[in-house]
N, C-alpha and C. Protein backbone atom coordinates (compact mmCIF):
# COMPACT_ATOMS: atom_id res chain seq x y z
N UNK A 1 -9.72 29.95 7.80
CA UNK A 1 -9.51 28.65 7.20
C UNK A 1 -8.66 27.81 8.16
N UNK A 2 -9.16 26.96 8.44
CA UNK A 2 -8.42 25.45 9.27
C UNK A 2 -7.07 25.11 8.98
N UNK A 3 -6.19 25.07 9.33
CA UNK A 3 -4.88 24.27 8.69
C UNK A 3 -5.29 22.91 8.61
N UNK A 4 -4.38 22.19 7.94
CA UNK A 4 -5.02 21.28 7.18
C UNK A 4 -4.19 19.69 8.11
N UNK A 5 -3.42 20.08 8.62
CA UNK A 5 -2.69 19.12 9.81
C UNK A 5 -4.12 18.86 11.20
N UNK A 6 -4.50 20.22 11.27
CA UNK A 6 -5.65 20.22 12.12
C UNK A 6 -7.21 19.53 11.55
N UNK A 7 -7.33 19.39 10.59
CA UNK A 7 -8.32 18.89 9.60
C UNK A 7 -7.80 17.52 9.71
N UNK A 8 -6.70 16.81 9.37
CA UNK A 8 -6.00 15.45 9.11
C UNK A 8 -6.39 14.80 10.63
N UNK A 9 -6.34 15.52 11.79
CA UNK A 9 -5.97 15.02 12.74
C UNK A 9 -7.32 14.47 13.72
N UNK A 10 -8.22 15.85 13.46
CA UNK A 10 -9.93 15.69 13.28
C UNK A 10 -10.19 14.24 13.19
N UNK A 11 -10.33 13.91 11.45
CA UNK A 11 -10.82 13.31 10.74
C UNK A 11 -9.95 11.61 11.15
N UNK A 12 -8.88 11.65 11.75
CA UNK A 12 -9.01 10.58 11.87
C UNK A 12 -9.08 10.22 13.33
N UNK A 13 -9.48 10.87 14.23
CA UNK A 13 -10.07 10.58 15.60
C UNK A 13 -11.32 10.41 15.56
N UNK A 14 -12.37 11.04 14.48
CA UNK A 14 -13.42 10.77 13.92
C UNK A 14 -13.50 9.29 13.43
N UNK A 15 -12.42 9.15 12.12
CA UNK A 15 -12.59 7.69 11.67
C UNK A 15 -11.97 6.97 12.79
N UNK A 16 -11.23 6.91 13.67
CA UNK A 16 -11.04 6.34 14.65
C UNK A 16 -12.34 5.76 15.54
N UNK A 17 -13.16 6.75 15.97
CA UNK A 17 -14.44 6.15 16.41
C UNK A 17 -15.60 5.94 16.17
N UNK A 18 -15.53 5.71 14.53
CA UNK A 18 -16.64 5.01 13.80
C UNK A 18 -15.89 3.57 13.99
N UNK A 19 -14.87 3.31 12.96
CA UNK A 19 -14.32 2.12 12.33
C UNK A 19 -13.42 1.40 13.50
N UNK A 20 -13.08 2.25 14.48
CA UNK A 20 -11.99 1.33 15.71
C UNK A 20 -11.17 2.04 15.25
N UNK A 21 -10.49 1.87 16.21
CA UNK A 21 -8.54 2.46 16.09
C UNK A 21 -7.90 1.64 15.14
N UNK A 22 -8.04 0.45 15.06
CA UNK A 22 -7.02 -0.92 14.70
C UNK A 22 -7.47 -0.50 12.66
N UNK A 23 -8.54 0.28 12.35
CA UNK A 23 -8.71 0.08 11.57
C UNK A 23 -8.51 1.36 10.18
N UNK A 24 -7.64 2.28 11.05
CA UNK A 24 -7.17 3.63 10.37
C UNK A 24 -5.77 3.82 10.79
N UNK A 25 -5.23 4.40 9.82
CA UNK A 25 -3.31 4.37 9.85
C UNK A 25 -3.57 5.82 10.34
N UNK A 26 -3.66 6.65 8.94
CA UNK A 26 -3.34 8.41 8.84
C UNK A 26 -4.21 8.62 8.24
N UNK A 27 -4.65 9.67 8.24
CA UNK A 27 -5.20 11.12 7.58
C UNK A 27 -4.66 12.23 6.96
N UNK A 28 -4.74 12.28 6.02
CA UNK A 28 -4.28 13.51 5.47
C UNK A 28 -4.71 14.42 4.04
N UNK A 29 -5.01 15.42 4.59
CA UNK A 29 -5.97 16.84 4.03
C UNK A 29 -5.67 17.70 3.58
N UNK A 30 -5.87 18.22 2.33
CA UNK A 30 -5.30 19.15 1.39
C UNK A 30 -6.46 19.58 0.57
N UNK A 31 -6.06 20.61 0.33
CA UNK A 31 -7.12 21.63 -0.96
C UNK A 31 -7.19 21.20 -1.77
N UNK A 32 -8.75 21.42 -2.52
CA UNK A 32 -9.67 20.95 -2.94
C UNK A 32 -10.33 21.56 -3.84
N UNK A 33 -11.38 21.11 -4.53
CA UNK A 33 -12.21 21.95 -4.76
C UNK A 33 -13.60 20.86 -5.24
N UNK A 34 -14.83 21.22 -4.87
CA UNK A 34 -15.72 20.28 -5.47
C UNK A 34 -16.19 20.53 -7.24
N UNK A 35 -16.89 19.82 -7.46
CA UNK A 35 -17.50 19.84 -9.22
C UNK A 35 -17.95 21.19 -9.36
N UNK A 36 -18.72 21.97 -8.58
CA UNK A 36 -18.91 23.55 -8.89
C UNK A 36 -17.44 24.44 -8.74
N UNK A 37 -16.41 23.78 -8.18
CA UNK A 37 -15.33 24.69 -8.26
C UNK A 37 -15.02 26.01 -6.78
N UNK A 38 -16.15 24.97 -5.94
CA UNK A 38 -15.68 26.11 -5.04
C UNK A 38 -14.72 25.10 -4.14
N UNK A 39 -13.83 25.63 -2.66
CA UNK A 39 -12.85 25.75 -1.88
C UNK A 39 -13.04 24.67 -1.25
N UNK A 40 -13.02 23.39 -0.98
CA UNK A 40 -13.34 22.09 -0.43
C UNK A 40 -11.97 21.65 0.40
N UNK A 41 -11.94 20.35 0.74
CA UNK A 41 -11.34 19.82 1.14
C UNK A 41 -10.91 18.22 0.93
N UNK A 42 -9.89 17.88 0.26
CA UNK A 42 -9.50 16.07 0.43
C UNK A 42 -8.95 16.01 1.00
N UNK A 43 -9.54 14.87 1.43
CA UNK A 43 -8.92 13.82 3.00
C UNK A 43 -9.27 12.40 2.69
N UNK A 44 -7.75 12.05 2.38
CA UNK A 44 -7.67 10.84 2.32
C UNK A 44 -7.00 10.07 3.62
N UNK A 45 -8.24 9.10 3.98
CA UNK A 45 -8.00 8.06 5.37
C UNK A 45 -7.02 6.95 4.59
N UNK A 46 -6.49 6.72 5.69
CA UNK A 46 -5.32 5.56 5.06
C UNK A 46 -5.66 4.06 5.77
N UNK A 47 -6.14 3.29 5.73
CA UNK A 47 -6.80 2.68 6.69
C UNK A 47 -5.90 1.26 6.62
N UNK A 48 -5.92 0.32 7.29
CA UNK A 48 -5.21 -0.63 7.44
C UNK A 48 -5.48 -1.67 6.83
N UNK A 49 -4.56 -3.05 5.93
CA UNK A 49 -4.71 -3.57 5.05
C UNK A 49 -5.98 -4.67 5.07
N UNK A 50 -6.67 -4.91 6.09
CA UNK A 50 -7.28 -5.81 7.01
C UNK A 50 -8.73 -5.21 7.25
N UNK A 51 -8.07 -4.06 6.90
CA UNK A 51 -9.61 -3.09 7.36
C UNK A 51 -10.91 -3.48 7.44
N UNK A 52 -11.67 -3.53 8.35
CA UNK A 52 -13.65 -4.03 8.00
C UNK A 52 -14.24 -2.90 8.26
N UNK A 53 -14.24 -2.20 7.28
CA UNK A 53 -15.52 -0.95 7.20
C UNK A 53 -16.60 -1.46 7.17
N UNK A 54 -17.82 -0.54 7.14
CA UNK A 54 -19.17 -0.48 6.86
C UNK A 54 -19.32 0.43 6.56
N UNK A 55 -20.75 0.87 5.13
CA UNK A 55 -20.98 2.42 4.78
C UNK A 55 -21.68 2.74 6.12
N UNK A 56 -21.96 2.46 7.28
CA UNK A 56 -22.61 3.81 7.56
C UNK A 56 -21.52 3.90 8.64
N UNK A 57 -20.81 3.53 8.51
CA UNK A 57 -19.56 3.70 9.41
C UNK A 57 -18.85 5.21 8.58
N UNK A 58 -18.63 4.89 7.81
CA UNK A 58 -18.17 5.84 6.14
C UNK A 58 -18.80 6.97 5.79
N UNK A 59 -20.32 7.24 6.29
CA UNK A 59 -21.31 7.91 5.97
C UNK A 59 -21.16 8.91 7.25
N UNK A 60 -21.13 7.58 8.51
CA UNK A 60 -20.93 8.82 9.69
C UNK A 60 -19.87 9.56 9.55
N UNK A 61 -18.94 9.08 9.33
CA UNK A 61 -17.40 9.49 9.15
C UNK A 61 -17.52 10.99 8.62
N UNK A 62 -17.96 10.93 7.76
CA UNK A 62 -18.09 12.39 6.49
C UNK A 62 -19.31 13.47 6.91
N UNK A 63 -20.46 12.35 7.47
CA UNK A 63 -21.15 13.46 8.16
C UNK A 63 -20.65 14.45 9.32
N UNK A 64 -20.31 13.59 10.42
CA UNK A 64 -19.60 14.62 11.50
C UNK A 64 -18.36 15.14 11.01
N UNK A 65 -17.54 15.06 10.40
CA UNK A 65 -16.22 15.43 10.02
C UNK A 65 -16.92 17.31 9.28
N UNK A 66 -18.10 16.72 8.38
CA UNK A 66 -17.95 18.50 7.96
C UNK A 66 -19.31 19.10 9.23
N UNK A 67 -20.07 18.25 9.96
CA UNK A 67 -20.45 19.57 11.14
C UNK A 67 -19.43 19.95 11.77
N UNK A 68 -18.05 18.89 12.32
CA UNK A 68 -17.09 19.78 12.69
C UNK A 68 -16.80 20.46 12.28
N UNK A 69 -16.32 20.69 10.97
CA UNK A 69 -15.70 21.83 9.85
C UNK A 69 -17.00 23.27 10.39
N UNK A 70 -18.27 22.86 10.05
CA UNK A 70 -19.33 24.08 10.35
C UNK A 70 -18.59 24.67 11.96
N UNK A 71 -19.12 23.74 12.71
CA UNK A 71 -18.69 24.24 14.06
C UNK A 71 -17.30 25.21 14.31
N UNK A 72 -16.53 24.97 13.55
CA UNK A 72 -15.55 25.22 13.76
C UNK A 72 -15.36 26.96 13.02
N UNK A 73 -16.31 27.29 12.09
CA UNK A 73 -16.70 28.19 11.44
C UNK A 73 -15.83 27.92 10.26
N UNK A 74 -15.89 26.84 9.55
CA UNK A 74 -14.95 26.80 8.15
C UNK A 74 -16.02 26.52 7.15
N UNK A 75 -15.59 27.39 5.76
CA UNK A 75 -16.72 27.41 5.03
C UNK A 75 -16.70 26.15 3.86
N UNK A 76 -15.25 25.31 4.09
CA UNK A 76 -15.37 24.34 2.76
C UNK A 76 -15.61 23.17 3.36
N UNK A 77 -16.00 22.31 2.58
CA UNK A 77 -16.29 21.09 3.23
C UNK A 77 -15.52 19.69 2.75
N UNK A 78 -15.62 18.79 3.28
CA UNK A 78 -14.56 17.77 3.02
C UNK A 78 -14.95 16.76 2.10
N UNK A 79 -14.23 15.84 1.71
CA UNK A 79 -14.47 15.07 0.55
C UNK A 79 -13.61 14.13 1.33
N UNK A 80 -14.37 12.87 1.15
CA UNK A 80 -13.11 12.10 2.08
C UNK A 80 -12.86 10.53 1.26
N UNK A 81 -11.92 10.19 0.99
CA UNK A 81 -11.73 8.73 0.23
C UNK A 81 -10.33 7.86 1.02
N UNK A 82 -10.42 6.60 0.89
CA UNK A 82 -9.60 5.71 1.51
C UNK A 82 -9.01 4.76 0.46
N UNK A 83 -8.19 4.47 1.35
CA UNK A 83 -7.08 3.63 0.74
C UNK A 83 -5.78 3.36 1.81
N UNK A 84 -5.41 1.60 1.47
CA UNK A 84 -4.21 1.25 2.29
C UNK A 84 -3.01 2.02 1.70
N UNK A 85 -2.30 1.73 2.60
CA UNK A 85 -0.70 2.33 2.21
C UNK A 85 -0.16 1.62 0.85
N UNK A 86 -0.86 0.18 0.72
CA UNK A 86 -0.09 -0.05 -0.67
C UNK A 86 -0.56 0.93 -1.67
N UNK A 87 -2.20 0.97 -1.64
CA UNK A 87 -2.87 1.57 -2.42
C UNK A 87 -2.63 2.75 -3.11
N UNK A 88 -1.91 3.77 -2.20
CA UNK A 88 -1.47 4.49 -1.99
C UNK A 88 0.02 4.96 -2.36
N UNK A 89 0.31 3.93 -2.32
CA UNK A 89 1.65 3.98 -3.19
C UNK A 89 1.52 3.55 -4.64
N UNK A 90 0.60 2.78 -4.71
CA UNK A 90 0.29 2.22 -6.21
C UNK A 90 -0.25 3.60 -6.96
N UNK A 91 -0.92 4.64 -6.26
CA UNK A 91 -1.49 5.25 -7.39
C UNK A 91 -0.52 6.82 -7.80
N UNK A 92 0.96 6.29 -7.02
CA UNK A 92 1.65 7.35 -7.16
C UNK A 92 0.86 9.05 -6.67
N UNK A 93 0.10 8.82 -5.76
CA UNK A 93 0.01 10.13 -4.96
C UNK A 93 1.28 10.27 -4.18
N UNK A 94 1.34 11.94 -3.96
CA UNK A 94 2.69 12.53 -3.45
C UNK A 94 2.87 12.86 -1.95
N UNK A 95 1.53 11.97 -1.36
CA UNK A 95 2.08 11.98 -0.11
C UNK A 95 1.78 10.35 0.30
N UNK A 96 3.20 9.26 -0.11
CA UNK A 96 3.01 8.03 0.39
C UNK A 96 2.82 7.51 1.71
């Protein structure tokens, strides 16, 4: 299993070169589990207040993020959602 600093750090050099640099803060990845209940991964991108995504910017993002995970031989896969730092503070998650 991946540490999850190493997963955070991935995923946003990944969202880094879909969306631009200017347009992702942090990453950060913690256990999971999907709707069947097996061993997953959330990763929430923190992206900047200004941000201009696109879904297939978003789509690539999540696609290569879990062939890395395969490549890497890890068996859970990632779940990935965004939000600015206010956002982020607004919804009282425990890592602001």
């Amino acid at each position: 299993m991946l540490d999850n600093s190493k997963i955070a750090a991935t995923v946003l050099e990944i969202a880094g070169r879909n969306f631009g640099p200017e347009n992702v803060v942090r990453a950060i990845a913690e256990p999971w589990s999907d709707w069947l209940g097996n061993d997953a991964v959330r990763v929430m991108l923190v992206i900047a207040p200004d941000a201009d995504l696109s879904g297939r910017a978003a789509a690539d993002t999540s696609v290569q993020t879990n062939q890395w995970l395969l490549r890497q031989g890890e068996e859970r896969r990632a779940f990935i959602f965004y939000a600015t730092e206010d956002e982020l503070a607004d919804s009282g998650d425990p890592e602001p």
